[in-house]
N, C-alpha and C. Protein backbone atom coordinates (compact mmCIF):
# COMPACT_ATOMS: atom_id res chain seq x y z
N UNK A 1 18.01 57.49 -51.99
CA UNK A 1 18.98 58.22 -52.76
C UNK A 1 20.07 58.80 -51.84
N UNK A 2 19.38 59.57 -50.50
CA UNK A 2 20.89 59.67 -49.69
C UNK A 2 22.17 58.95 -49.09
N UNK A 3 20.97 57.72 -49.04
CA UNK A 3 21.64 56.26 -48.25
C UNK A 3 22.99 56.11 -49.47
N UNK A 4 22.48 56.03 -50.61
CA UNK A 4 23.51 55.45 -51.65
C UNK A 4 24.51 56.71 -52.26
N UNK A 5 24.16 57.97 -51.89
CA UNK A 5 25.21 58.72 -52.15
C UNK A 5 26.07 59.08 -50.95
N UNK A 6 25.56 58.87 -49.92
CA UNK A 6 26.49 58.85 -48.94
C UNK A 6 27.61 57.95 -48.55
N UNK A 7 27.12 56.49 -49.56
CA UNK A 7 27.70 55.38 -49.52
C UNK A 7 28.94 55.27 -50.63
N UNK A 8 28.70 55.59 -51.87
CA UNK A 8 29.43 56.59 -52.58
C UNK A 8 30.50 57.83 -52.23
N UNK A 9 29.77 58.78 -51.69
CA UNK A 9 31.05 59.52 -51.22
C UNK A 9 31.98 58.92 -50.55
N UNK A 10 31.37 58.30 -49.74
CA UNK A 10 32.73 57.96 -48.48
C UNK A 10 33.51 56.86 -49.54
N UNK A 11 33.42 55.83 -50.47
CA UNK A 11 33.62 55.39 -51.53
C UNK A 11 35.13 56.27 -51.98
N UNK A 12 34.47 57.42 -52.79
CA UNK A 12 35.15 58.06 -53.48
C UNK A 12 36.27 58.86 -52.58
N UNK A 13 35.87 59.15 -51.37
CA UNK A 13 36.43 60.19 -50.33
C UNK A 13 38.11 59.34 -50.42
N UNK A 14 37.67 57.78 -49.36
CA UNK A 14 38.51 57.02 -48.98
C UNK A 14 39.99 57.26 -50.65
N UNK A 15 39.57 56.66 -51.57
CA UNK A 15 40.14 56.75 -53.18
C UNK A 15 40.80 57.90 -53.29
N UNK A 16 40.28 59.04 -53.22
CA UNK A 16 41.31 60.31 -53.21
C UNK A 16 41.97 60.33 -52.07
N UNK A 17 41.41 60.03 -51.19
CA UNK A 17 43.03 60.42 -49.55
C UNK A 17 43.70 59.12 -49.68
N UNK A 18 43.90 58.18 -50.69
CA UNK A 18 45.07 57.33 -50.79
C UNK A 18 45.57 57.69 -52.11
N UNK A 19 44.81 58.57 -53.00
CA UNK A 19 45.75 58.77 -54.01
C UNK A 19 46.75 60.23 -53.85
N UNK A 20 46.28 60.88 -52.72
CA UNK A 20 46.75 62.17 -52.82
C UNK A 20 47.93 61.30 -51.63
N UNK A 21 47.61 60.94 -50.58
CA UNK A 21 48.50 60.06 -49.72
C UNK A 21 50.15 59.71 -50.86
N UNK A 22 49.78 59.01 -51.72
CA UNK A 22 50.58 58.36 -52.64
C UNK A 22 51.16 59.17 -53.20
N UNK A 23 50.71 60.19 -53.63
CA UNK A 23 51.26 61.59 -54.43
C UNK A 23 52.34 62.11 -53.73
N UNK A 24 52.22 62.28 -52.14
CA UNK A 24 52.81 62.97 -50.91
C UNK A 24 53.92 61.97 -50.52
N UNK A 25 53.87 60.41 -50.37
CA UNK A 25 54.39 59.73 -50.53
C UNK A 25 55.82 60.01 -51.33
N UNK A 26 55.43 59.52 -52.55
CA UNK A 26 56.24 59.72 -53.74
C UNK A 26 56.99 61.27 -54.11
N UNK A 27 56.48 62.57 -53.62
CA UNK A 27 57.35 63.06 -53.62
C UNK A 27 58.24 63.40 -52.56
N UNK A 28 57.71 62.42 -51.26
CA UNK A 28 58.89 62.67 -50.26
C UNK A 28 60.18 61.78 -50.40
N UNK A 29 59.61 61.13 -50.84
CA UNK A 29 60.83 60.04 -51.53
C UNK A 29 61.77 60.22 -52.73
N UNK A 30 61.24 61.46 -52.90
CA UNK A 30 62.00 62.13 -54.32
C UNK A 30 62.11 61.33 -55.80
N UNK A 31 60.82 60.72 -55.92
CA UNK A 31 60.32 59.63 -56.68
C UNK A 31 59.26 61.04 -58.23
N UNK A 32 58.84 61.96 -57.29
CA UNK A 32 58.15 63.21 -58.22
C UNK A 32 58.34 64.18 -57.57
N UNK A 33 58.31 65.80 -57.87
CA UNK A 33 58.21 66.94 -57.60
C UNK A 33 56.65 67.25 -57.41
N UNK A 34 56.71 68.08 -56.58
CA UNK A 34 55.27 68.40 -56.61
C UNK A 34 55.14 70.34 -55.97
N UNK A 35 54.25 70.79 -57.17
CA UNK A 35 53.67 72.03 -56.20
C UNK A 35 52.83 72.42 -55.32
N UNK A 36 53.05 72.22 -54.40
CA UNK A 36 52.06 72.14 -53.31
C UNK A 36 50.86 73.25 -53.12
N UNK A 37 51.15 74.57 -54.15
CA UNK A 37 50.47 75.35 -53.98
C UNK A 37 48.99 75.03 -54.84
N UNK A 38 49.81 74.93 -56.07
CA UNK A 38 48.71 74.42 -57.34
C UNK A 38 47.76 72.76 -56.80
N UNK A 39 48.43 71.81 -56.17
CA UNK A 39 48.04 71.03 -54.94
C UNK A 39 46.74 71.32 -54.96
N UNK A 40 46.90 72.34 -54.06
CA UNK A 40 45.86 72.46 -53.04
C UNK A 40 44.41 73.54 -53.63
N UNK A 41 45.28 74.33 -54.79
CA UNK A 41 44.12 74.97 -55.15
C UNK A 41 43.44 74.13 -56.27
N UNK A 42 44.21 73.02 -56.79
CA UNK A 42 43.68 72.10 -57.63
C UNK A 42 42.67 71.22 -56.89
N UNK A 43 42.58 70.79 -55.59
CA UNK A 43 42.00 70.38 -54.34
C UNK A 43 40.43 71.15 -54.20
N UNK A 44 40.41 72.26 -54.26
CA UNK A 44 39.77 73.48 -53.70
C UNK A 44 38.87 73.69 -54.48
N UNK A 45 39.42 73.59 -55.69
CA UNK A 45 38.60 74.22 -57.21
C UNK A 45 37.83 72.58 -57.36
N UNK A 46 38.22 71.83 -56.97
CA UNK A 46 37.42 70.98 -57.59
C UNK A 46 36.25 70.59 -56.52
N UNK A 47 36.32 70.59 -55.54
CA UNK A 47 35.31 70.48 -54.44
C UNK A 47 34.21 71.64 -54.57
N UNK A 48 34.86 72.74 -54.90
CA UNK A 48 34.00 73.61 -55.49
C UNK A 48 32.99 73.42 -56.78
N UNK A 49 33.88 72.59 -57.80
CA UNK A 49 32.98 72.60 -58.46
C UNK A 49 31.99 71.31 -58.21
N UNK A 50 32.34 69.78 -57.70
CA UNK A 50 31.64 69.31 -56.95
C UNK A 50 30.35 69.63 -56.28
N UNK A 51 30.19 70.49 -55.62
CA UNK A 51 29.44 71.16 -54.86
C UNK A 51 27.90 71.91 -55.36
N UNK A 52 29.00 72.91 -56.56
CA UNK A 52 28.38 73.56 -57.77
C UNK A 52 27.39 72.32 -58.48
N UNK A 53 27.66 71.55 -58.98
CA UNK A 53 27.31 70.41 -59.83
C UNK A 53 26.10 69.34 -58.71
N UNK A 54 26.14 69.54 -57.51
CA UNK A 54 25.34 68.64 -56.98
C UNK A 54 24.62 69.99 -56.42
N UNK A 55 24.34 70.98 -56.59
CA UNK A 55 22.97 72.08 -55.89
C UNK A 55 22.92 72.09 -57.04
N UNK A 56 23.32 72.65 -57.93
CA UNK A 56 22.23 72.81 -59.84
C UNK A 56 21.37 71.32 -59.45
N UNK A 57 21.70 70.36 -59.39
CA UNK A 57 21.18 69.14 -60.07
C UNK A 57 19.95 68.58 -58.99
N UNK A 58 20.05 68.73 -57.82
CA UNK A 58 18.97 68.78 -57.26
C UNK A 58 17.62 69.92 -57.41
N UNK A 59 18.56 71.11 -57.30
CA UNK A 59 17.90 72.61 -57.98
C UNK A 59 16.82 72.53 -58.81
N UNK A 60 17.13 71.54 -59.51
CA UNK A 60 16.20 71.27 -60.92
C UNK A 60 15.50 70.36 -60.82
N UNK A 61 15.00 69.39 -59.64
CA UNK A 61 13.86 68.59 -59.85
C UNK A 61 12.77 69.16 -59.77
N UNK A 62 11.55 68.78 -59.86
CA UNK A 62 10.31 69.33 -59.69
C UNK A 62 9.85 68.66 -58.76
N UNK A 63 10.05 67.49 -57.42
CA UNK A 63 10.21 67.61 -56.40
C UNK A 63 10.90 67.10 -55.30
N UNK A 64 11.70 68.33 -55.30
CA UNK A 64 13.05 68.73 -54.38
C UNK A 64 12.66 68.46 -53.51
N UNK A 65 11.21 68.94 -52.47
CA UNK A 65 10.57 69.09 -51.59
C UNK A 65 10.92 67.48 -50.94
N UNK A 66 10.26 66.80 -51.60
CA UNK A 66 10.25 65.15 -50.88
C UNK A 66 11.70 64.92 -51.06
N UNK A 67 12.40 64.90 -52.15
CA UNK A 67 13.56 64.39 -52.85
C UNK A 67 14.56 64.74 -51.48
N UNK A 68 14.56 66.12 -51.07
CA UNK A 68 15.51 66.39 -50.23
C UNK A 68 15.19 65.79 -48.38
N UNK A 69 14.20 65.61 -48.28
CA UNK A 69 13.53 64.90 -47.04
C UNK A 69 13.97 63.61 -47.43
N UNK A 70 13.57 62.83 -48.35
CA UNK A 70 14.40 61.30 -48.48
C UNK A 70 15.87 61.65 -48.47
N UNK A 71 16.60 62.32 -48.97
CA UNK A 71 17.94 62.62 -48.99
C UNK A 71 18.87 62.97 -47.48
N UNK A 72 18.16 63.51 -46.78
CA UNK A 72 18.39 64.10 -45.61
C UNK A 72 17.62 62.76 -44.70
N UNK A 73 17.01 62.05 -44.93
CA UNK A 73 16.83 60.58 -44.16
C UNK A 73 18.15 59.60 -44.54
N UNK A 74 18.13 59.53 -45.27
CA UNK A 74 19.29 58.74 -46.24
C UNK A 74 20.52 58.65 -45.70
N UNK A 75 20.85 60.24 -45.27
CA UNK A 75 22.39 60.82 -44.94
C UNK A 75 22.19 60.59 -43.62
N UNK A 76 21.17 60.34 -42.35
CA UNK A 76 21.52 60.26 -41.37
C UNK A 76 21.54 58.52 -41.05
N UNK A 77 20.58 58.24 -42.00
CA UNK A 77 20.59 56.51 -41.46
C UNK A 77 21.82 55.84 -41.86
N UNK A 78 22.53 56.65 -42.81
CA UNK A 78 23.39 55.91 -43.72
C UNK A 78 24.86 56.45 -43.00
């Protein structure tokens, strides 16, 4: 399970730093406006809730114990 969410994130990671890339792009080119403030707390808030959403959800197995030892094998082999 770590192997494949680690494989995943970096997945998803790569996908947002070329879409935010593109965003930054396009408004240096004066192609869109952009607020850089809302940006970044739009950035912030969502990693947050990210975060939030993956400790509840492990939180709640009945066993975390092994689950997080395979998980923490997973993330280093992977």
């Amino acid at each position: 399970m770590g192997y494949a969410t680690k494989k995943i994130a970096k997945i998803i990671a790569v996908f947002l730093g070329l879409y935010a890339a593109s965003l930054l792009y396009l408004n240096q080119i004066g192609v869109i406006s952009m607020n850089y403030e809302k940006f970044v707390t739009m950035a912030s808030t969502s990693a947050t809730n990210l975060t939030d959403l993956f400790v509840l959800s492990i939180g709640g197995l009945p066993f975390a114990a092994s689950f997080i030892g395979g998980f923490a094998l997973g993330m280093k082999q992977g």
